[in-house]
Protein backbone atom coordinates (compact mmCIF):
# COMPACT_ATOMS: atom_id res chain seq x y z
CA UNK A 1 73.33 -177.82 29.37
CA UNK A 2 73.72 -181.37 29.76
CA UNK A 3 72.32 -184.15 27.70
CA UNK A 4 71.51 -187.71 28.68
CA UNK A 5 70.25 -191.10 26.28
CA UNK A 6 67.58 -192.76 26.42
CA UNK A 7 69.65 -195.33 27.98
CA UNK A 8 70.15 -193.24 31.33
CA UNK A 9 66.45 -192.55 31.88
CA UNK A 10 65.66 -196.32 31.29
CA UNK A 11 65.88 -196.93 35.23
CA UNK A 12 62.12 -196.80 37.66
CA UNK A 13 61.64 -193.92 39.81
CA UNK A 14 63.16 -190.94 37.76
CA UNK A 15 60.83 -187.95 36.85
CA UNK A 16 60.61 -187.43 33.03
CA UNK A 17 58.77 -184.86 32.01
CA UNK A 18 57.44 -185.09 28.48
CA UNK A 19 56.81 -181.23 27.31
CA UNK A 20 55.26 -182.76 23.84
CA UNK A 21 51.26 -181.94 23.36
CA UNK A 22 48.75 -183.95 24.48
CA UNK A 23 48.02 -185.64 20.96
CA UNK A 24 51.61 -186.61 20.61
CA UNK A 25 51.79 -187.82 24.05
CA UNK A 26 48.38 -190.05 23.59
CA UNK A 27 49.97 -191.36 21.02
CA UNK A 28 53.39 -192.82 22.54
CA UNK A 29 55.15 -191.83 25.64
CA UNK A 30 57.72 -193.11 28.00
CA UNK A 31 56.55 -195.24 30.37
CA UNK A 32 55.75 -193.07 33.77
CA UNK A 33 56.77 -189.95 31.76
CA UNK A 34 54.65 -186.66 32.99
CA UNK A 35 53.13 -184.16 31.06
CA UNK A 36 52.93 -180.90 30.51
CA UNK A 37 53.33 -179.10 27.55
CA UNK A 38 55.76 -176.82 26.41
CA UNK A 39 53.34 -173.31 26.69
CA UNK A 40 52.37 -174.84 29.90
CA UNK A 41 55.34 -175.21 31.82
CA UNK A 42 55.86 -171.45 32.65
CA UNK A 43 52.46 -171.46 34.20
CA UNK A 44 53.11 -175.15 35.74
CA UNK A 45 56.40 -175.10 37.08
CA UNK A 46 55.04 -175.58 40.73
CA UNK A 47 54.20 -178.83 39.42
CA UNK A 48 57.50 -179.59 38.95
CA UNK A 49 59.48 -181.69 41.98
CA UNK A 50 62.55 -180.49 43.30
CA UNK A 51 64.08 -183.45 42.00
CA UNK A 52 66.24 -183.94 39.05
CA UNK A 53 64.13 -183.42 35.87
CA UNK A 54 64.96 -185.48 32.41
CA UNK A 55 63.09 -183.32 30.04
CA UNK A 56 61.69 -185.40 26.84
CA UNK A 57 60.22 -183.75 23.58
CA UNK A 58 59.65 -185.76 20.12
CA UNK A 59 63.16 -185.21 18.95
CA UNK A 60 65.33 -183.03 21.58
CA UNK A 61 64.11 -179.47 20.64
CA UNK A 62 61.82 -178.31 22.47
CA UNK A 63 62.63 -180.34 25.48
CA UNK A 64 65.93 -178.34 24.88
CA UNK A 65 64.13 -174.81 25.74
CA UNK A 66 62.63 -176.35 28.32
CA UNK A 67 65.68 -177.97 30.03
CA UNK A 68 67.52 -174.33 29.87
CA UNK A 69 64.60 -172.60 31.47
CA UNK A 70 64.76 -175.09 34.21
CA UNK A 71 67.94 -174.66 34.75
CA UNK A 72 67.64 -171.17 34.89
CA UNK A 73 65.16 -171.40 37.23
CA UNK A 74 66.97 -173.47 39.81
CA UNK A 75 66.04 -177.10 38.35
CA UNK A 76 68.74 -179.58 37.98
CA UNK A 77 67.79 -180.65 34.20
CA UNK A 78 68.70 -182.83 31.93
CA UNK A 79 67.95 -182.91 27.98
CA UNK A 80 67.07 -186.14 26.75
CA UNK A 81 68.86 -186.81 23.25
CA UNK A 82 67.22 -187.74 20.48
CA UNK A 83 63.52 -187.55 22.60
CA UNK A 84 60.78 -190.48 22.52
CA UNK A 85 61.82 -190.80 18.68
CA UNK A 86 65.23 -192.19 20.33
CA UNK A 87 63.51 -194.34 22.84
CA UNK A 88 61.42 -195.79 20.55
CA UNK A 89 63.83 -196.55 18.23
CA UNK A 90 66.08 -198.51 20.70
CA UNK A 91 62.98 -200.90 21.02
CA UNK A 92 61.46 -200.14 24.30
CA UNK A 93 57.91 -200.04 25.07
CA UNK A 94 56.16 -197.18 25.26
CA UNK A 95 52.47 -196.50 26.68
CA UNK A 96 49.37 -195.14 24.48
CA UNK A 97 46.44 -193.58 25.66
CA UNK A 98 45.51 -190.54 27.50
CA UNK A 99 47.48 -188.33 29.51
CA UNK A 100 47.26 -188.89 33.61
């Protein structure tokens, strides 16, 4: 499995998918980031472009499981280190608020 930085998914137009609950995600996402939670994404993988997917969590974990059952399922995926913990921490902004 391959992992990215925050620094790679720092460009317009890429699909992050944030697999974080709702509550966390309210509270401070990446900017554009879609999501759907981790129990969900079995259910909601139709919902998922055939594009490549840069799968963000708090910390890397569960965006880890996710990024491996992607894979498995014919997604090019790609875990994002360190998850919106890292991408806050390198000082970029984040939204707050509800979920799209």
């Amino acid at each position: 499995m391959q992992e990215v930085t925050v620094d790679d998914i720092a460009h317009e137009g890429l699909f992050v998918l944030d697999v974080r609950e709702g509550q966390e995600y309210v509270e401070a996402h990446v900017p554009g980031a879609v999501l759907i939670p981790m129990g969900q994404v079995p259910a909601r993988i139709d919902e998922i472009p055939n594009v490549p997917v840069y799968v963000i969590c708090r910390s890397g974990n569960r965006s880890r499981t996710i990024t491996e059952l992607l894979l498995a399922r014919g997604f090019e995926a790609y875990n994002v280190a360190g998850g919106t913990m890292a991408w806050i921490d390198s000082g970029r902004a984040v939204n707050v608020g509800t979920a799209p």
